[in-house]
N, C-alpha and C. Protein backbone atom coordinates (compact mmCIF):
# COMPACT_ATOMS: atom_id res chain seq x y z
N UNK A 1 -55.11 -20.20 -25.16
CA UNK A 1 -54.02 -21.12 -25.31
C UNK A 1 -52.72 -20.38 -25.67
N UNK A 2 -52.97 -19.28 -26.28
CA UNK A 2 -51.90 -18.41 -27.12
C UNK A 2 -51.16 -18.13 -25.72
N UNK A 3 -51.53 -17.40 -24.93
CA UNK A 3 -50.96 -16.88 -23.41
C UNK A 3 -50.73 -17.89 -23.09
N UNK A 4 -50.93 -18.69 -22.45
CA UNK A 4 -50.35 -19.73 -21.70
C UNK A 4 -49.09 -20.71 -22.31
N UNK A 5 -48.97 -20.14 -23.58
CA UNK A 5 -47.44 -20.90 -24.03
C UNK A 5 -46.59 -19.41 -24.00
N UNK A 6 -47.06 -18.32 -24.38
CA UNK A 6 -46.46 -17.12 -24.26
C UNK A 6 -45.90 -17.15 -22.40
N UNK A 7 -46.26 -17.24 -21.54
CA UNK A 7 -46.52 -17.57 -19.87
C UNK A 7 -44.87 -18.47 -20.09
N UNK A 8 -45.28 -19.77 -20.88
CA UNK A 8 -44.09 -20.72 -20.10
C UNK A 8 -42.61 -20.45 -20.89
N UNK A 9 -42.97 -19.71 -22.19
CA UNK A 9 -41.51 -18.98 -22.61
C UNK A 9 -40.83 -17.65 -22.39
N UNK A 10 -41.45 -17.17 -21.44
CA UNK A 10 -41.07 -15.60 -20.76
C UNK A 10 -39.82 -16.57 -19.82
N UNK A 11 -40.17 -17.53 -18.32
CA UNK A 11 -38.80 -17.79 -17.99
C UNK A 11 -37.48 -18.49 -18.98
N UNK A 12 -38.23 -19.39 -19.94
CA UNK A 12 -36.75 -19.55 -20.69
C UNK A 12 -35.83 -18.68 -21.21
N UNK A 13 -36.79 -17.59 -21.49
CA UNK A 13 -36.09 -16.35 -22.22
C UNK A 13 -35.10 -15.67 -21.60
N UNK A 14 -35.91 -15.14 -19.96
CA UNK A 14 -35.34 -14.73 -19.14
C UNK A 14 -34.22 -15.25 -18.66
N UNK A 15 -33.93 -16.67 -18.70
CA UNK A 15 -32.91 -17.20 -18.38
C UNK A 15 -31.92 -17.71 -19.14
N UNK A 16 -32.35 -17.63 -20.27
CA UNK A 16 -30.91 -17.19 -21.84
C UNK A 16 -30.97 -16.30 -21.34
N UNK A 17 -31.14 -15.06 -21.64
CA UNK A 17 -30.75 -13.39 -21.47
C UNK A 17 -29.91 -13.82 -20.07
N UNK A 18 -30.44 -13.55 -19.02
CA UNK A 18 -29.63 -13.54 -17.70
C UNK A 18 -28.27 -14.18 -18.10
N UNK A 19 -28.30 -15.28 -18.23
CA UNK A 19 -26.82 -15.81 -18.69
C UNK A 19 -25.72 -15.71 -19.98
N UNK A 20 -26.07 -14.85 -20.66
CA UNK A 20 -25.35 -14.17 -21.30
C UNK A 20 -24.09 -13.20 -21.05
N UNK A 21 -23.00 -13.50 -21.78
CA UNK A 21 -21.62 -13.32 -21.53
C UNK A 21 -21.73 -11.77 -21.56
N UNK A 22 -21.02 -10.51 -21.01
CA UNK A 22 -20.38 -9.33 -20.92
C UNK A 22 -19.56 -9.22 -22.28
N UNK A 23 -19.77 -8.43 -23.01
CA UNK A 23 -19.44 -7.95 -24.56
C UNK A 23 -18.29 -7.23 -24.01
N UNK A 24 -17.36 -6.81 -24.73
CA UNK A 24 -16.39 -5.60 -24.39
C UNK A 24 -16.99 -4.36 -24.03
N UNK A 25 -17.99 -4.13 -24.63
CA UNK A 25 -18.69 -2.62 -24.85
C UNK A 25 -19.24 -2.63 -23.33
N UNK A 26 -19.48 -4.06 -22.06
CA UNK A 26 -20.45 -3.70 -21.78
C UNK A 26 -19.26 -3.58 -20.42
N UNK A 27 -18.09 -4.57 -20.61
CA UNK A 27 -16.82 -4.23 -20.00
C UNK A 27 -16.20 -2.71 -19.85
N UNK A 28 -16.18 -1.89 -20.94
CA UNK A 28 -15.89 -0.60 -20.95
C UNK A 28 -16.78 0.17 -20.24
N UNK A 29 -18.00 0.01 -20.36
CA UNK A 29 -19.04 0.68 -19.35
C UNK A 29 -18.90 0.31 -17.86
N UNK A 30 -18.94 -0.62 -17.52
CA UNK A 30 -19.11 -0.88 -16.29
C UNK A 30 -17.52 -0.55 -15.67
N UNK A 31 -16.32 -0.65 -16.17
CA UNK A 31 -15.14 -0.28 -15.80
C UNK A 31 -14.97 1.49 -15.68
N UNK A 32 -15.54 1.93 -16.49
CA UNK A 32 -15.98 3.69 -16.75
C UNK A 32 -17.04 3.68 -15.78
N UNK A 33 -18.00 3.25 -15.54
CA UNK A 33 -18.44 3.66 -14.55
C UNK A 33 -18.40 3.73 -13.02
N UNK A 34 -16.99 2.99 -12.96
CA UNK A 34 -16.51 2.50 -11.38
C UNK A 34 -15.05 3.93 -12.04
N UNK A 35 -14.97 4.83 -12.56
CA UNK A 35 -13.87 5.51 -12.88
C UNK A 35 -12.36 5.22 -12.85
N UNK A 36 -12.59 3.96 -13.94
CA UNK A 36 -11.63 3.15 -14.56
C UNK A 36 -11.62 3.45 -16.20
N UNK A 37 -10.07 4.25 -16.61
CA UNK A 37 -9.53 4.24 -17.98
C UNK A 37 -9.48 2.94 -18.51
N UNK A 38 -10.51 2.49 -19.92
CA UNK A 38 -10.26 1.45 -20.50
C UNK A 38 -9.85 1.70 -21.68
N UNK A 39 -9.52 1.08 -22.50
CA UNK A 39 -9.15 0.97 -23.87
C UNK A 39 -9.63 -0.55 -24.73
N UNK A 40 -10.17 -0.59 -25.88
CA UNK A 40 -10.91 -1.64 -26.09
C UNK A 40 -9.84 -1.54 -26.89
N UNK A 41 -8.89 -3.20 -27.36
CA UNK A 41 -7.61 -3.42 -27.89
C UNK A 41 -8.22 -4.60 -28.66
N UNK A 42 -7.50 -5.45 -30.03
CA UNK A 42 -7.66 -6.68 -30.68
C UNK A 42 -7.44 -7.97 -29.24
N UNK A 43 -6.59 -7.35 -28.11
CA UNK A 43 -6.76 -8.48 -27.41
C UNK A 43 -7.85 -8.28 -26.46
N UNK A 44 -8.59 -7.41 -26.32
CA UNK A 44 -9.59 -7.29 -24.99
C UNK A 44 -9.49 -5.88 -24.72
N UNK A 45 -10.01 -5.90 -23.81
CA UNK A 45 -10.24 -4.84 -23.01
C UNK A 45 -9.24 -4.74 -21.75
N UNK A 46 -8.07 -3.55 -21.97
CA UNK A 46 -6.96 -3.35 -21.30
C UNK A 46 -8.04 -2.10 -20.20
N UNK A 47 -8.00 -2.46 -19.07
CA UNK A 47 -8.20 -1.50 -17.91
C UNK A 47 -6.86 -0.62 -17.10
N UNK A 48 -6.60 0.12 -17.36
CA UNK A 48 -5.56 1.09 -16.54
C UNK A 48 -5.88 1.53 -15.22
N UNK A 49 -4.82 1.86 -14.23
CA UNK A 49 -5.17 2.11 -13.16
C UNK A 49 -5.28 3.48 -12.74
N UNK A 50 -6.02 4.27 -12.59
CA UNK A 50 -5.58 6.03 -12.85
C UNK A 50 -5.12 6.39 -11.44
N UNK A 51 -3.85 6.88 -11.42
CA UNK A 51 -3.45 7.50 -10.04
C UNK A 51 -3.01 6.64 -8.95
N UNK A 52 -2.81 4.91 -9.72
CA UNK A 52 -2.42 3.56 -8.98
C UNK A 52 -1.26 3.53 -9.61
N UNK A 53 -0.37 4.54 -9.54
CA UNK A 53 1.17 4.27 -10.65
C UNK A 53 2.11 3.97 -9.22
N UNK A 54 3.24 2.85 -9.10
CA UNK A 54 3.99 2.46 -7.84
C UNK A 54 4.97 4.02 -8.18
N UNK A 55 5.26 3.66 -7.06
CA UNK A 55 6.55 5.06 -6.66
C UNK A 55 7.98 4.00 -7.15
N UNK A 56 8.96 4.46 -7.39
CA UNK A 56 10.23 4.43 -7.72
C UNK A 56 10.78 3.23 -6.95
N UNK A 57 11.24 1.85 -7.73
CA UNK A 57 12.02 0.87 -7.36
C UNK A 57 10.82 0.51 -6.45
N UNK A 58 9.78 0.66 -6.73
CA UNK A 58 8.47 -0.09 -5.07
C UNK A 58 7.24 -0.87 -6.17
N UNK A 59 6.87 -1.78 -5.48
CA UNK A 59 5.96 -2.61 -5.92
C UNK A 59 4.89 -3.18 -5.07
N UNK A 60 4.60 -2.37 -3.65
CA UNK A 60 3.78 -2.31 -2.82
C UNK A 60 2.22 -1.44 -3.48
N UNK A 61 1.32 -2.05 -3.19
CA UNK A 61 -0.23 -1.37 -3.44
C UNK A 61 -0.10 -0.36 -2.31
N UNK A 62 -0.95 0.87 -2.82
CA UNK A 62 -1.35 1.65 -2.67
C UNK A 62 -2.99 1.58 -2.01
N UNK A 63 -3.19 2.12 -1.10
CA UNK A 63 -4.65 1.94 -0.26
C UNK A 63 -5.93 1.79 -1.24
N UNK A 64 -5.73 3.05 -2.25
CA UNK A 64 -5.97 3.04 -3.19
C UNK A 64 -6.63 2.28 -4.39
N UNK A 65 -4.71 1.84 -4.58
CA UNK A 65 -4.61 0.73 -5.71
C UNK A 65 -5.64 -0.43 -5.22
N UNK A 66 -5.70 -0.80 -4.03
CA UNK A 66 -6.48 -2.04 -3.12
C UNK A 66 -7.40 -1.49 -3.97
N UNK A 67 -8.32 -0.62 -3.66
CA UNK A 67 -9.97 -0.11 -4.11
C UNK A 67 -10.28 -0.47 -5.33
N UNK A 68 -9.48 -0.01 -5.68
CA UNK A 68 -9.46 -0.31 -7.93
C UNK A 68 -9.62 -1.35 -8.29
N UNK A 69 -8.83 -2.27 -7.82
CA UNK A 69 -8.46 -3.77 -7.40
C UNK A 69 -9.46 -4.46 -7.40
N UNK A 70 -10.34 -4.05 -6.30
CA UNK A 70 -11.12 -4.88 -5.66
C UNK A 70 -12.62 -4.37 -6.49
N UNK A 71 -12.28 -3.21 -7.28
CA UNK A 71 -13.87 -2.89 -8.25
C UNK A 71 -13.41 -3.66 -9.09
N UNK A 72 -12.44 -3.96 -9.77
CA UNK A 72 -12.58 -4.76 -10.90
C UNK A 72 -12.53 -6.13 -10.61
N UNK A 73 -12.40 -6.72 -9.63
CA UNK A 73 -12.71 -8.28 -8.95
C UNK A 73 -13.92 -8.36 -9.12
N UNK A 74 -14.73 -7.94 -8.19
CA UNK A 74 -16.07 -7.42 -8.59
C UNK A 74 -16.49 -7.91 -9.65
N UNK A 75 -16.29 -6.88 -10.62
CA UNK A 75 -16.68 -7.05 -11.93
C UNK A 75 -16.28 -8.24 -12.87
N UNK A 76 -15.38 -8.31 -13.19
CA UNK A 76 -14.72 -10.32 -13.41
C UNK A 76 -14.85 -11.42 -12.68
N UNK A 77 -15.71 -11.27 -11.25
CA UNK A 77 -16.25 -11.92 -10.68
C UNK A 77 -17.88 -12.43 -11.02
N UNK A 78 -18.04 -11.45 -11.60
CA UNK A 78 -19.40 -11.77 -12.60
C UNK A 78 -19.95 -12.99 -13.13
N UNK A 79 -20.67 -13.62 -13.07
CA UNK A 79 -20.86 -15.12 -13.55
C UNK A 79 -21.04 -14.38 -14.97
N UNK A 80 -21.47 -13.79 -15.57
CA UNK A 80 -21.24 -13.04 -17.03
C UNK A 80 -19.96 -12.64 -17.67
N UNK A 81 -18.79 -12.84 -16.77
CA UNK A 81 -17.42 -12.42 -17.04
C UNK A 81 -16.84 -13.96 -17.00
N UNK A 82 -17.09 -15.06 -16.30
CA UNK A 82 -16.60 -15.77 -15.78
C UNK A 82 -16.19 -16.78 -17.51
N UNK A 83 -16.40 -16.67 -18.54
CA UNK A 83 -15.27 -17.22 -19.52
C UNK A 83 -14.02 -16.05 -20.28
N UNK A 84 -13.88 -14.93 -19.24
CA UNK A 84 -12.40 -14.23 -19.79
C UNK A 84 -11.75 -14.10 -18.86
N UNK A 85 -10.38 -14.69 -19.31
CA UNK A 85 -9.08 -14.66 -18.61
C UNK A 85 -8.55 -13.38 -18.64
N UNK A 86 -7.86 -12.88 -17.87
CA UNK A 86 -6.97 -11.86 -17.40
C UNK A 86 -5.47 -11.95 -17.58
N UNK A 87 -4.73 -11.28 -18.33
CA UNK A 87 -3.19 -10.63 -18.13
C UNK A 87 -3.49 -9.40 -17.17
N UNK A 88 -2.21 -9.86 -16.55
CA UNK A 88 -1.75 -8.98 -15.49
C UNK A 88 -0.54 -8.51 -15.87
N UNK A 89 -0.14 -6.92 -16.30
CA UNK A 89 1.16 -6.86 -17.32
C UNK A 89 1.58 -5.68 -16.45
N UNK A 90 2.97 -6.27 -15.98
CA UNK A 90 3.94 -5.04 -15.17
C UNK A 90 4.86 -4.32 -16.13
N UNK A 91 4.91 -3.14 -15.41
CA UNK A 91 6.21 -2.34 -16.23
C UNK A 91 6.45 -1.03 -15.48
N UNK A 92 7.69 -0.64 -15.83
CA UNK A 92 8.66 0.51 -15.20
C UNK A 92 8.89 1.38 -16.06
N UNK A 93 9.40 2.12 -15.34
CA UNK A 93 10.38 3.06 -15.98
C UNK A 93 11.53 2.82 -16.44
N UNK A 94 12.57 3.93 -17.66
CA UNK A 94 13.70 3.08 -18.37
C UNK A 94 15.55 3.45 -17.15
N UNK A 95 15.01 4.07 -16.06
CA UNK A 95 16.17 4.25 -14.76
C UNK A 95 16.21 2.74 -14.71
N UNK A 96 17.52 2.81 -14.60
CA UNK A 96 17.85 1.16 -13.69
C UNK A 96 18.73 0.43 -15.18
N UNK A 97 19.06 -0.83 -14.86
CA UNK A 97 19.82 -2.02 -15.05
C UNK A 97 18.06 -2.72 -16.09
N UNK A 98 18.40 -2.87 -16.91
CA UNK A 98 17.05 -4.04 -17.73
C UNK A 98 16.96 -5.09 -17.09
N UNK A 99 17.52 -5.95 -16.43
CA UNK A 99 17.28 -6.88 -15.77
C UNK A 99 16.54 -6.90 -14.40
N UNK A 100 17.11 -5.88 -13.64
CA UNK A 100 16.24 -5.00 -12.56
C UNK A 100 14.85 -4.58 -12.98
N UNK A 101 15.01 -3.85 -14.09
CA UNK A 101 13.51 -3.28 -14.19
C UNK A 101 12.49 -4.66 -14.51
N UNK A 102 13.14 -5.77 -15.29
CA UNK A 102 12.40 -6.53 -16.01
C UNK A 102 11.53 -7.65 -14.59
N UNK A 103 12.68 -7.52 -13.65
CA UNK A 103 12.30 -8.15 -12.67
C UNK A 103 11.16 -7.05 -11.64
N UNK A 104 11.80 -6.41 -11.45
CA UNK A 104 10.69 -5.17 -10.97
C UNK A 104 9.22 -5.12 -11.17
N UNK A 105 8.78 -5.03 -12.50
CA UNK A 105 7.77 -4.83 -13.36
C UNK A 105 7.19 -6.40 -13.34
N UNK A 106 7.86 -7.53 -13.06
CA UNK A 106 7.31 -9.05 -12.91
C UNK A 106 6.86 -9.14 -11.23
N UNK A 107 7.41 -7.98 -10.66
CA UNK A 107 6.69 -7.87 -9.16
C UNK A 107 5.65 -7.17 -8.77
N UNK A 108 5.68 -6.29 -9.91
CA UNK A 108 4.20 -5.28 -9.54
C UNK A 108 3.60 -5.98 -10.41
N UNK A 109 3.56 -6.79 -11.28
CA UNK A 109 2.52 -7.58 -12.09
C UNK A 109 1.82 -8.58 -10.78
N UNK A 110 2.75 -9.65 -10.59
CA UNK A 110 2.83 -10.34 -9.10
C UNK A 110 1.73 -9.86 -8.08
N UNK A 111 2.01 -8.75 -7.69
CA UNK A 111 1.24 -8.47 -6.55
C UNK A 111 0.03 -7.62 -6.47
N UNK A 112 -0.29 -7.24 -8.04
CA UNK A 112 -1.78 -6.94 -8.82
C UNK A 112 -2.56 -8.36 -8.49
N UNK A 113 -1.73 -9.65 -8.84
CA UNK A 113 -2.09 -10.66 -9.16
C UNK A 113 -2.75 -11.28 -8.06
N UNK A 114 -1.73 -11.38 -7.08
CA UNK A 114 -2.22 -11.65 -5.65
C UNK A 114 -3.65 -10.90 -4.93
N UNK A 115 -3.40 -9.59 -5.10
CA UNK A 115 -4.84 -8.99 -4.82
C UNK A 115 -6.06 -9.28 -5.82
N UNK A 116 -6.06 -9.49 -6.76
CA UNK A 116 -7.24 -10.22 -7.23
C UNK A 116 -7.58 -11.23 -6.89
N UNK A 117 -6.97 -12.22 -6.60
CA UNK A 117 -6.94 -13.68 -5.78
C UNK A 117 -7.08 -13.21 -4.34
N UNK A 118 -6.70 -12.06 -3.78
CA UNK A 118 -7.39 -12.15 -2.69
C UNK A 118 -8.60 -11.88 -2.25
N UNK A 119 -9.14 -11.30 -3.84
CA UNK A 119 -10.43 -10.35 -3.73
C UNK A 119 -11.38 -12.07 -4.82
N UNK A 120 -11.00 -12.79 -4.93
CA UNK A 120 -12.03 -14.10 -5.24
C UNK A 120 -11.72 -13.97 -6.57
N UNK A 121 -10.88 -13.83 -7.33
CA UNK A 121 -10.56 -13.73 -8.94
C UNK A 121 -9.66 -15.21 -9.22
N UNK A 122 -10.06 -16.56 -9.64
CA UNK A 122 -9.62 -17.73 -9.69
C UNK A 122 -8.42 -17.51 -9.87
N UNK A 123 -6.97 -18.40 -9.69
CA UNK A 123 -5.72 -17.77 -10.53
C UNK A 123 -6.03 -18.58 -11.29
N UNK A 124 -6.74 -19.48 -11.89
CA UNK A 124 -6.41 -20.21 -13.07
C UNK A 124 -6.81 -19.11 -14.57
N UNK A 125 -7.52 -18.18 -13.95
CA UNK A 125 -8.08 -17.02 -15.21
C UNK A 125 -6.91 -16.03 -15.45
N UNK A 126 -5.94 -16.37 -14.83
CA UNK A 126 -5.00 -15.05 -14.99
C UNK A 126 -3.55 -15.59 -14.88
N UNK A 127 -3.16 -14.79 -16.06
CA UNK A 127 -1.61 -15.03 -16.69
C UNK A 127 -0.87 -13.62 -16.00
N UNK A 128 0.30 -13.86 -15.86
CA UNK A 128 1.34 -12.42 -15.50
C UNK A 128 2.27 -12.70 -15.71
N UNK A 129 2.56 -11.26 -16.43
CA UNK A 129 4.33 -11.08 -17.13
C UNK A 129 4.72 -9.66 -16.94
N UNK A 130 6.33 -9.41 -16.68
CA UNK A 130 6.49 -8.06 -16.44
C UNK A 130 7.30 -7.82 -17.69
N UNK A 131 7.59 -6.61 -18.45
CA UNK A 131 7.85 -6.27 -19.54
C UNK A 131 9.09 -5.23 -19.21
N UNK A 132 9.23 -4.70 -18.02
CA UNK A 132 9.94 -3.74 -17.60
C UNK A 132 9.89 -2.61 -18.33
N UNK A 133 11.08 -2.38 -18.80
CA UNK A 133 11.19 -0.60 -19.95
C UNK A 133 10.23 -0.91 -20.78
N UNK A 134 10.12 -1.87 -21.23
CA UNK A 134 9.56 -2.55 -23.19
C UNK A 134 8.27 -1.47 -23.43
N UNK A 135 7.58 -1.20 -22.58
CA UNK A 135 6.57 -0.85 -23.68
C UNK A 135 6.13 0.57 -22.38
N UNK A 136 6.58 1.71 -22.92
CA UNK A 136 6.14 2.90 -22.29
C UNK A 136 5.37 3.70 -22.73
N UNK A 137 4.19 4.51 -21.72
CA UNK A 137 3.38 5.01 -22.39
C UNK A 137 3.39 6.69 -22.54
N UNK A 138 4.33 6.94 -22.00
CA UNK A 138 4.90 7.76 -21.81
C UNK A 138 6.53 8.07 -22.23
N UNK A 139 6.69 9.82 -22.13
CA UNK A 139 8.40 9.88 -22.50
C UNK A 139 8.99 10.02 -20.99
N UNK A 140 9.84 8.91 -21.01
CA UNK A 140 10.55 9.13 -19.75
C UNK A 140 11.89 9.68 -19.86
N UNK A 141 12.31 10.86 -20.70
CA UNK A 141 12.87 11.55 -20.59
C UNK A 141 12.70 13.12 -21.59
N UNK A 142 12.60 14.11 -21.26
CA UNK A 142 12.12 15.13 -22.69
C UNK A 142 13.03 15.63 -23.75
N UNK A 143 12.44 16.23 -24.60
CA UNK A 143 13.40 16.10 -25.89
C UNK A 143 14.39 16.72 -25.60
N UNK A 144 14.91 17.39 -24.99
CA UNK A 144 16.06 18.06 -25.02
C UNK A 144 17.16 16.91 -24.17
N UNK A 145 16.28 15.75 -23.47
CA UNK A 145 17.23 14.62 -22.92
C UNK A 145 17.23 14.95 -21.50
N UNK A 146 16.73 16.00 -20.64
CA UNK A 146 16.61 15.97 -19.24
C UNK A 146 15.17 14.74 -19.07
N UNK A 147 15.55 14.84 -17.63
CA UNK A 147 14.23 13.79 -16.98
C UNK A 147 13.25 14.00 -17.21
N UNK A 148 11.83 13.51 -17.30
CA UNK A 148 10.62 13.20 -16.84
C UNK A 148 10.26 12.93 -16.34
N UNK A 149 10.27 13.17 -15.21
CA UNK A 149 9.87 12.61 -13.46
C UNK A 149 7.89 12.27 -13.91
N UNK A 150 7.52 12.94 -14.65
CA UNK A 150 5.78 12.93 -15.06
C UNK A 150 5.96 11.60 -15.87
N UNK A 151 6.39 11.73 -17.12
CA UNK A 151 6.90 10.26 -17.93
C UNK A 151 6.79 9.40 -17.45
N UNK A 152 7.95 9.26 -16.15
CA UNK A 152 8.40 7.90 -15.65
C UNK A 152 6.99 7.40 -14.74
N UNK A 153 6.95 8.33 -14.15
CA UNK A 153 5.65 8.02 -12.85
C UNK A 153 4.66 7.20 -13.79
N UNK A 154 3.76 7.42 -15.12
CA UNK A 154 3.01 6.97 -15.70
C UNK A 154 3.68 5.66 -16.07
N UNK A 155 4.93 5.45 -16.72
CA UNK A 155 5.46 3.97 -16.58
C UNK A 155 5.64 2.95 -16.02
N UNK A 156 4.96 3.43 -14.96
CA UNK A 156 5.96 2.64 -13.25
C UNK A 156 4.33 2.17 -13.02
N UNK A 157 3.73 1.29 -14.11
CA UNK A 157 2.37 0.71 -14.08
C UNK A 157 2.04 -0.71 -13.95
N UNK A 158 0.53 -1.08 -14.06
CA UNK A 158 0.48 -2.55 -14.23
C UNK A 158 -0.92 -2.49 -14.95
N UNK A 159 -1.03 -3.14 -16.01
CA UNK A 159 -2.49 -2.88 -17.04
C UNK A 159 -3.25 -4.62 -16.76
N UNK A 160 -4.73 -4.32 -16.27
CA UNK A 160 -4.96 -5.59 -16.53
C UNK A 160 -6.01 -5.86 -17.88
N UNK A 161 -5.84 -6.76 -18.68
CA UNK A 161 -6.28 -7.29 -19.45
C UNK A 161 -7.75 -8.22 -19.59
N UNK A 162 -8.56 -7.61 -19.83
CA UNK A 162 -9.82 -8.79 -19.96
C UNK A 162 -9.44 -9.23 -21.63
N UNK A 163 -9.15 -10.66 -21.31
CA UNK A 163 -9.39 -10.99 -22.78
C UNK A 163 -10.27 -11.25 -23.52
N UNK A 164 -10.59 -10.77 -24.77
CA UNK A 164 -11.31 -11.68 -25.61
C UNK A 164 -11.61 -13.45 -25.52
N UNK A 165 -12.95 -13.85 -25.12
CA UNK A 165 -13.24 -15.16 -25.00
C UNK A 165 -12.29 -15.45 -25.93
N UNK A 166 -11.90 -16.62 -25.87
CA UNK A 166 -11.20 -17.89 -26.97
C UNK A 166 -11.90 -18.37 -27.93
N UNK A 167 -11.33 -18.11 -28.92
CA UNK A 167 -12.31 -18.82 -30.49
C UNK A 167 -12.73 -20.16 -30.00
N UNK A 168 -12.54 -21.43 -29.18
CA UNK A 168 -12.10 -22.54 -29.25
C UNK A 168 -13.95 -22.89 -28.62
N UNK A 169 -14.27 -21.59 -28.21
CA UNK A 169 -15.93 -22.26 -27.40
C UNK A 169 -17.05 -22.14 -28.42
């Protein structure tokens, strides 16, 4: 009798476990293992694009950038991913007019955005904002005050965001 109730709680089990949500930890792995820079942040798990940085005043994907794109669709496509929303966060370099860049950086956010939606990523899961100069990860100019052509290139980015589920579930 012992086995045969042991028998009919192996599929319930199996099917809690199976449906169980993606932890950050398990987000960082699987993003590292498609050779994606993550960073585990208080808001989520920020994914970087390595070597997907736009070229100067451009906000066109890269053949590339598509690939990256479309591994991390993939992966947030996950019925295990499917309660975290996504920021899509543009930004530039500090060349240009702030209003230019701010708009700039709201276009390469934009069209991150679009390729996830074209790759099956709901838009209702994903927010986008461009930040322009505001937040660099890099020096886009060196101490002595000449350029950083290396600096800027790393600025001229778009970070997407897995958020932390919402307290509210």
């Amino acid at each position: 009798m012992k086995i045969s109730k042991l028998l009919l709680t192996i599929p319930l089990f199996l099917t809690i476990v199976g449906c169980t949500s993606y932890t950050n930890n398990d987000f960082v792995e699987l993003f590292n293992a498609e050779g994606l820079v993550t960073e585990e942040t208080d808001r989520g798990v920020v994914v970087f694009l390595p070597e997907v940085f736009f070229e100067f005043g451009k906000y066109d994907l890269t053949p590339m950038a598509q690939e990256k794109i479309s591994v991390i669709a993939t992966i947030v496509n996950d019925s295990r991913a499917q309660d975290r929303k996504l920021a899509v966060e543009g930004h530039t370099d500090s060349i240009g007019d702030e209003n230019y860049n701010l708009n700039l950086s709201t276009q390469r956010a934009k069209t991150v955005e679009h390729e996830l939606t074209a790759n099956k990523v709901s838009l209702e899961r994903i927010t986008t904002v461009g930040y322009g100069e505001k937040y660099p990860i890099a020096p886009n100019t060196n101490a002595d005050g000449s350029d950083n052509p290396e600096g800027r290139k790393k600025n001229r980015r778009v970070e997407i965001i897995v958020e932390n589920p919402s307290e509210s579930k």
